[in-house]
C-alpha atoms as a PDB file:
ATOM      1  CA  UNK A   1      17.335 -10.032 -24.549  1.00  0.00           C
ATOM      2  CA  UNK A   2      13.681 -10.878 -24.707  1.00  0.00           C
ATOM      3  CA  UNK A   3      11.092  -9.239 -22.124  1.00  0.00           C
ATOM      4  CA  UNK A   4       9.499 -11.012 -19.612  1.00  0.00           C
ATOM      5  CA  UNK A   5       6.896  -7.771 -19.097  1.00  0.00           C
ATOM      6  CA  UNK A   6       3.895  -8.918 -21.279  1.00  0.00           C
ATOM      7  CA  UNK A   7       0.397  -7.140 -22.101  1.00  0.00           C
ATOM      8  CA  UNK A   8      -1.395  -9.124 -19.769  1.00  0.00           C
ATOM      9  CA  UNK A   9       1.207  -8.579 -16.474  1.00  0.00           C
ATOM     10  CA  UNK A  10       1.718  -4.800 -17.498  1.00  0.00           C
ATOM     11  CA  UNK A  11      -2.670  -4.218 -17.464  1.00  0.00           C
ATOM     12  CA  UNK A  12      -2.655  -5.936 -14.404  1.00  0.00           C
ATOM     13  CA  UNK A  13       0.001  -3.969 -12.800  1.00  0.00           C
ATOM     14  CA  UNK A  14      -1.744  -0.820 -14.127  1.00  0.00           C
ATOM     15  CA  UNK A  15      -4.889  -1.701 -12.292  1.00  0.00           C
ATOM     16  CA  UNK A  16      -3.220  -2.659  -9.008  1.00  0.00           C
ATOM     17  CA  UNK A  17      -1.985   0.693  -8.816  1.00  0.00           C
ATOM     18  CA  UNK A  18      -4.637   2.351  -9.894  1.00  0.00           C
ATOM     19  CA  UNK A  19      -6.984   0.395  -7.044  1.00  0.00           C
ATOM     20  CA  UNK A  20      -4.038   1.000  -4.127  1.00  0.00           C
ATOM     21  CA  UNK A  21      -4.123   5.334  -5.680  1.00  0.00           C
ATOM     22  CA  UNK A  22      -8.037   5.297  -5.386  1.00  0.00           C
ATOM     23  CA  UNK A  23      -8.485   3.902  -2.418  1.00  0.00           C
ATOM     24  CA  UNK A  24      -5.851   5.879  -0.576  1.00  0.00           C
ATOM     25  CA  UNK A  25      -7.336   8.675  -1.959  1.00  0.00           C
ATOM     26  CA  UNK A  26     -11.316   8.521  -1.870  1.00  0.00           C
ATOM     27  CA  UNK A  27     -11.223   8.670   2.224  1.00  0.00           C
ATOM     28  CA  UNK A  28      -9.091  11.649   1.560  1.00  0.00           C
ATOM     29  CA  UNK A  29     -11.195  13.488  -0.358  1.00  0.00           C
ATOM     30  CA  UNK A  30     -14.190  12.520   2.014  1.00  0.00           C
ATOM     31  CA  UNK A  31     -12.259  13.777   4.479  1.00  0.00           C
ATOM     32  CA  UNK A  32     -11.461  17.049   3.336  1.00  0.00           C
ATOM     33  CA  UNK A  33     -15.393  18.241   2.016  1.00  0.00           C
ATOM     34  CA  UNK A  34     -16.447  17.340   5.583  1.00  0.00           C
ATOM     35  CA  UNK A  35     -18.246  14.035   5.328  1.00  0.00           C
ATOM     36  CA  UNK A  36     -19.037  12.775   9.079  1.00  0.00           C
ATOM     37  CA  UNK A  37     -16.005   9.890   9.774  1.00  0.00           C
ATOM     38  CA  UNK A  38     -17.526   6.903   9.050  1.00  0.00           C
ATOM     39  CA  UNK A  39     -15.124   4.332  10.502  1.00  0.00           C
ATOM     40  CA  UNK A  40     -15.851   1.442   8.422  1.00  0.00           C
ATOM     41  CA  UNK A  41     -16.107   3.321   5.234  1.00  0.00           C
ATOM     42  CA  UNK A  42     -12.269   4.445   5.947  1.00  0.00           C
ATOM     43  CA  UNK A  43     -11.104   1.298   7.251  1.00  0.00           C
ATOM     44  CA  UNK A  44     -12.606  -0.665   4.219  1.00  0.00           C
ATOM     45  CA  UNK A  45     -11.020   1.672   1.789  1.00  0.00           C
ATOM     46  CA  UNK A  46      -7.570   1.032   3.883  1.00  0.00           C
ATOM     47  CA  UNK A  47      -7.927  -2.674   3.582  1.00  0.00           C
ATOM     48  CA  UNK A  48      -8.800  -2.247  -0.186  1.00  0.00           C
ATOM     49  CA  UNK A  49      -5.552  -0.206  -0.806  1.00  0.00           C
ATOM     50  CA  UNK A  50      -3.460  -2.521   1.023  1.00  0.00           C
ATOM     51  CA  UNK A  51      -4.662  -5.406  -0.569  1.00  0.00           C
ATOM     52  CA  UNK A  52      -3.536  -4.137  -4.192  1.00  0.00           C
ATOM     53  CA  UNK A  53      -0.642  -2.790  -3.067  1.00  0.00           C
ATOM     54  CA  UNK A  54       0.181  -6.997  -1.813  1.00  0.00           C
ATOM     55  CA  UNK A  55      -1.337  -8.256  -5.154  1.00  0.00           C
ATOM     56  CA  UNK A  56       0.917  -5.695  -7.021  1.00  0.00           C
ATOM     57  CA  UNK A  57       4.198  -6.550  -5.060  1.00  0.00           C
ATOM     58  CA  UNK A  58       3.267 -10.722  -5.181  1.00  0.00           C
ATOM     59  CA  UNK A  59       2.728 -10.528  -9.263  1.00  0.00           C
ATOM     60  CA  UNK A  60       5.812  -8.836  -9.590  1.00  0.00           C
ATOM     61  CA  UNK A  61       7.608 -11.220  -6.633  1.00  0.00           C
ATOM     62  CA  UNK A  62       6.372 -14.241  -9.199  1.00  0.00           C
ATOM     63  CA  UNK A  63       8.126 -12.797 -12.130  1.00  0.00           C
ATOM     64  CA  UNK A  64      11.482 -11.822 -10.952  1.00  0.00           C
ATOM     65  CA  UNK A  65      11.467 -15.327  -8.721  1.00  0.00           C
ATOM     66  CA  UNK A  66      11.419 -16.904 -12.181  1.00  0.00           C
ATOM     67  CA  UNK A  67      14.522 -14.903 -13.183  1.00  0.00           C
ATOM     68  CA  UNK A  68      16.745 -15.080 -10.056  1.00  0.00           C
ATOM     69  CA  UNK A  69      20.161 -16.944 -10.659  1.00  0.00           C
ATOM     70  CA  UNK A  70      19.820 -20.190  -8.175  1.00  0.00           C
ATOM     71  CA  UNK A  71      23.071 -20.059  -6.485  1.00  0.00           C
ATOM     72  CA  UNK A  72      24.283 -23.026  -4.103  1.00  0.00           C
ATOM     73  CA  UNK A  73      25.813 -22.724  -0.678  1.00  0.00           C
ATOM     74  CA  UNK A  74      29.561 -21.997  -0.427  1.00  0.00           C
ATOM     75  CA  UNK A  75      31.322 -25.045   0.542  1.00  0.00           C
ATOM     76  CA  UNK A  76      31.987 -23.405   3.968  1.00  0.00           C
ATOM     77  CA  UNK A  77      28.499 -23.423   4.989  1.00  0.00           C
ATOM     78  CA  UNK A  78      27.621 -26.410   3.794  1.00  0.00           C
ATOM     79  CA  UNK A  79      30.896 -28.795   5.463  1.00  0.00           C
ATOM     80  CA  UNK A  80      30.295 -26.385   9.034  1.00  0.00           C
ATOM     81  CA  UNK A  81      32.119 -28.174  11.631  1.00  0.00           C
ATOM     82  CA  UNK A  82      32.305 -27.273  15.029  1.00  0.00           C
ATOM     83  CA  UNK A  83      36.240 -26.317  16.210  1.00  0.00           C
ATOM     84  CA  UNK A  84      36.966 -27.126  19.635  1.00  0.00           C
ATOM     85  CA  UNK A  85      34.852 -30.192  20.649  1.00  0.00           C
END
């Protein structure tokens, strides 16, 4: 069975997560040595980590989509017939 992981999706994979670990944990460490709450710095760093974290789970979404089994309708769903009119 051949892999469909190659250099180029693993890298970018590696990079997602290592963008959605930063930026969850840069406002963290701000946090903790007592840096004044700066609302948009935090916020910004939020919307950076959850933007990887969607880039990350929509390049793997691509691959696996590629792999699925396409599977038709049982025959019951398609011929549905109402029973009783």
């Amino acid at each position: 069975m051949e892999s469909f992981i190659n250099e180029s999706f693993f890298r970018k994979n590696c990079i997602y997560f290592f963008g959605f670990s930063i930026f969850f944990i840069i406002p963290a460490i701000f946090e903790g040595i007592g840096i004044p709450d700066s609302m948009l710095f935090f916020k910004l760093f939020d919307m950076l980590g959850f933007i990887s974290i969607v880039m990350f789970e929509i390049g793997w979404y691509k691959l696996l989509k590629t792999c699925a089994n396409k599977k038709s309708l049982p025959q019951e769903l398609i011929n549905f017939k109402r029973t009783g009119d």
